[in-house]
C-alpha atoms as a PDB file:
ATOM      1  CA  UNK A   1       7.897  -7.517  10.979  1.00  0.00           C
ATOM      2  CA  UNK A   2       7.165  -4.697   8.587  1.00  0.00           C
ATOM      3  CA  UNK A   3       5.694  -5.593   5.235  1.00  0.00           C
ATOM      4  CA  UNK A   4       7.283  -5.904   1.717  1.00  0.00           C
ATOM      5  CA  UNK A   5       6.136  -3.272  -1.063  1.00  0.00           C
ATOM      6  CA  UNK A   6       5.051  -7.106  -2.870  1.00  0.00           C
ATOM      7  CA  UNK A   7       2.807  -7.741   0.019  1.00  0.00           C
ATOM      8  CA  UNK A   8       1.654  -4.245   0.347  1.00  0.00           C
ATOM      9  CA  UNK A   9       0.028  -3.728  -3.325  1.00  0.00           C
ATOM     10  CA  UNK A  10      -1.185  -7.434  -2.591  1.00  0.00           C
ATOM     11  CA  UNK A  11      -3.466  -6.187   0.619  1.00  0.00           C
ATOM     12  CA  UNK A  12      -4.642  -2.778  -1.302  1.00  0.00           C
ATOM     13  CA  UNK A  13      -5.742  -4.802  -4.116  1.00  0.00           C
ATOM     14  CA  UNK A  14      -7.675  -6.979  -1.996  1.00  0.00           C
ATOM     15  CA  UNK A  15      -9.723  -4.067  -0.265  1.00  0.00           C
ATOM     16  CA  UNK A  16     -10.567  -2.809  -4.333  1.00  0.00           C
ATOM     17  CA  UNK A  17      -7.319  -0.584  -5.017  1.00  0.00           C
ATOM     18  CA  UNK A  18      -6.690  -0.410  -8.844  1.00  0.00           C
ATOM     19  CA  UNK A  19      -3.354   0.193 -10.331  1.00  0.00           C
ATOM     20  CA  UNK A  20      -2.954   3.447 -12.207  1.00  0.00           C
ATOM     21  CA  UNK A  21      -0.172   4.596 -14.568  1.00  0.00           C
ATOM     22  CA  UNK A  22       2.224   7.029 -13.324  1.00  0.00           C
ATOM     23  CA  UNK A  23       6.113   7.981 -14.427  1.00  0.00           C
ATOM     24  CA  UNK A  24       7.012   8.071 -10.590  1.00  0.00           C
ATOM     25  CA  UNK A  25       9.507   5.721 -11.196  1.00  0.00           C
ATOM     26  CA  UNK A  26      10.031   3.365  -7.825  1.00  0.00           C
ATOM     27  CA  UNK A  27       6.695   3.962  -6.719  1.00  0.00           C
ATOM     28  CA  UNK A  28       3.607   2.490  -7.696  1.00  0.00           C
ATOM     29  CA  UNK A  29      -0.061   4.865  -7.406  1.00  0.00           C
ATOM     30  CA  UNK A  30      -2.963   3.021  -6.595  1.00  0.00           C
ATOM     31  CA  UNK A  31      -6.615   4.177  -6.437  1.00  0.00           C
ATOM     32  CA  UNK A  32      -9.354   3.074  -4.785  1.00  0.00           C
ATOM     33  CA  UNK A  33     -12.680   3.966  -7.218  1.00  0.00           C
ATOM     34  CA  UNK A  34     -15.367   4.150  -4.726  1.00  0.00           C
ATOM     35  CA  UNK A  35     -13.390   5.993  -1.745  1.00  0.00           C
ATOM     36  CA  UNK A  36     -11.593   8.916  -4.097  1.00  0.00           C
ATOM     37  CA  UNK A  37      -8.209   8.078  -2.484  1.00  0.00           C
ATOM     38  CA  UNK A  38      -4.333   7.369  -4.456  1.00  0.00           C
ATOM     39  CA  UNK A  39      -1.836   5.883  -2.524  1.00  0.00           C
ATOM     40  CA  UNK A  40       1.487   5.740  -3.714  1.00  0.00           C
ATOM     41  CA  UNK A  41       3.887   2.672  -3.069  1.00  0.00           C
ATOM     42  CA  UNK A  42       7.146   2.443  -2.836  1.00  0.00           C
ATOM     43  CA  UNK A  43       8.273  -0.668  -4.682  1.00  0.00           C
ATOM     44  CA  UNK A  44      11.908  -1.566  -3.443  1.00  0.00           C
ATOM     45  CA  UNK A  45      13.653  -4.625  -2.541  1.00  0.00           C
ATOM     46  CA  UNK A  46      13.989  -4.297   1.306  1.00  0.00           C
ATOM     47  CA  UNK A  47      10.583  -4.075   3.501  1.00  0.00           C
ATOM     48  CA  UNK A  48       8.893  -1.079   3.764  1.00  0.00           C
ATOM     49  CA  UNK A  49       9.666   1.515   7.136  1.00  0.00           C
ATOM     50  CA  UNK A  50       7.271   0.959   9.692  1.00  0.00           C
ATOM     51  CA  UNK A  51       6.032   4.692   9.550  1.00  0.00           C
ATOM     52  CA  UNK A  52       5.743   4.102   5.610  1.00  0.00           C
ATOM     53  CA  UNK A  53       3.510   0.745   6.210  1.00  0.00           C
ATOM     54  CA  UNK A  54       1.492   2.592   8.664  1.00  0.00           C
ATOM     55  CA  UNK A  55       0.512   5.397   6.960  1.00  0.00           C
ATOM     56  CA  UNK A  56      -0.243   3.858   3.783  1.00  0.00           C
ATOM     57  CA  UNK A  57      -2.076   1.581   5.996  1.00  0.00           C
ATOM     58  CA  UNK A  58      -4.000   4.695   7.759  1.00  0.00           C
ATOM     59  CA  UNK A  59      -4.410   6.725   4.498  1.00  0.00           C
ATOM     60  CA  UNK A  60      -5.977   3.108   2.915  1.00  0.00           C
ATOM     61  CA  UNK A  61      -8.520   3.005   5.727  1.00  0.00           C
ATOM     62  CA  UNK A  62      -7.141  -0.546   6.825  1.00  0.00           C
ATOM     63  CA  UNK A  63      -6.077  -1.401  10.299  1.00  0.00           C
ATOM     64  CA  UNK A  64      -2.830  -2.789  10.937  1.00  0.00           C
ATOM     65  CA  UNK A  65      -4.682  -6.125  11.957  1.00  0.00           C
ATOM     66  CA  UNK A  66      -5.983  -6.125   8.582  1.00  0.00           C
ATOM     67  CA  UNK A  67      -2.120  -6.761   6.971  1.00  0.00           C
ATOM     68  CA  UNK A  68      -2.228 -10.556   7.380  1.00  0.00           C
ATOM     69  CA  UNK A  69      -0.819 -10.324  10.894  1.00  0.00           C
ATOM     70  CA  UNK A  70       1.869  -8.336  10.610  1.00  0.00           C
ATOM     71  CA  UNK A  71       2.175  -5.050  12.332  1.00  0.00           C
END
């Protein structure tokens, strides 16, 4: 079962992803200090697409096993 965009900025924060301001509207950009990468999240209701949640996943450096289980 894919993930939410909740559980999603939950995980990146976790592995040292810092929220940073941005006027994207529905998405959320979050940086990760020591790696030099920004992710942006979209932050809807519904669960994210599973080629969404992967790449963000991929782009994070964190294997699907690493989302709590869910893939």
């Amino acid at each position: 079962m894919p993930m939410t965009p909740k559980e999603m900025v939950r995980l990146l924060k976790k592995n040292g992803f810092i929220y940073i301001k941005s006027n994207n509207g529905s998405h959320q950009k979050y940086h990760h200090p020591g790696r030099n990468i920004t992710l942006s999240v979209p932050m809807h209701a519904k669960e994210l697409k599973k080629g969404i949640e992967r790449q963000l996943l991929k782009e994070a450096g964190l294997k699907p096993s690493q989302n709590g289980g869910k893939s």
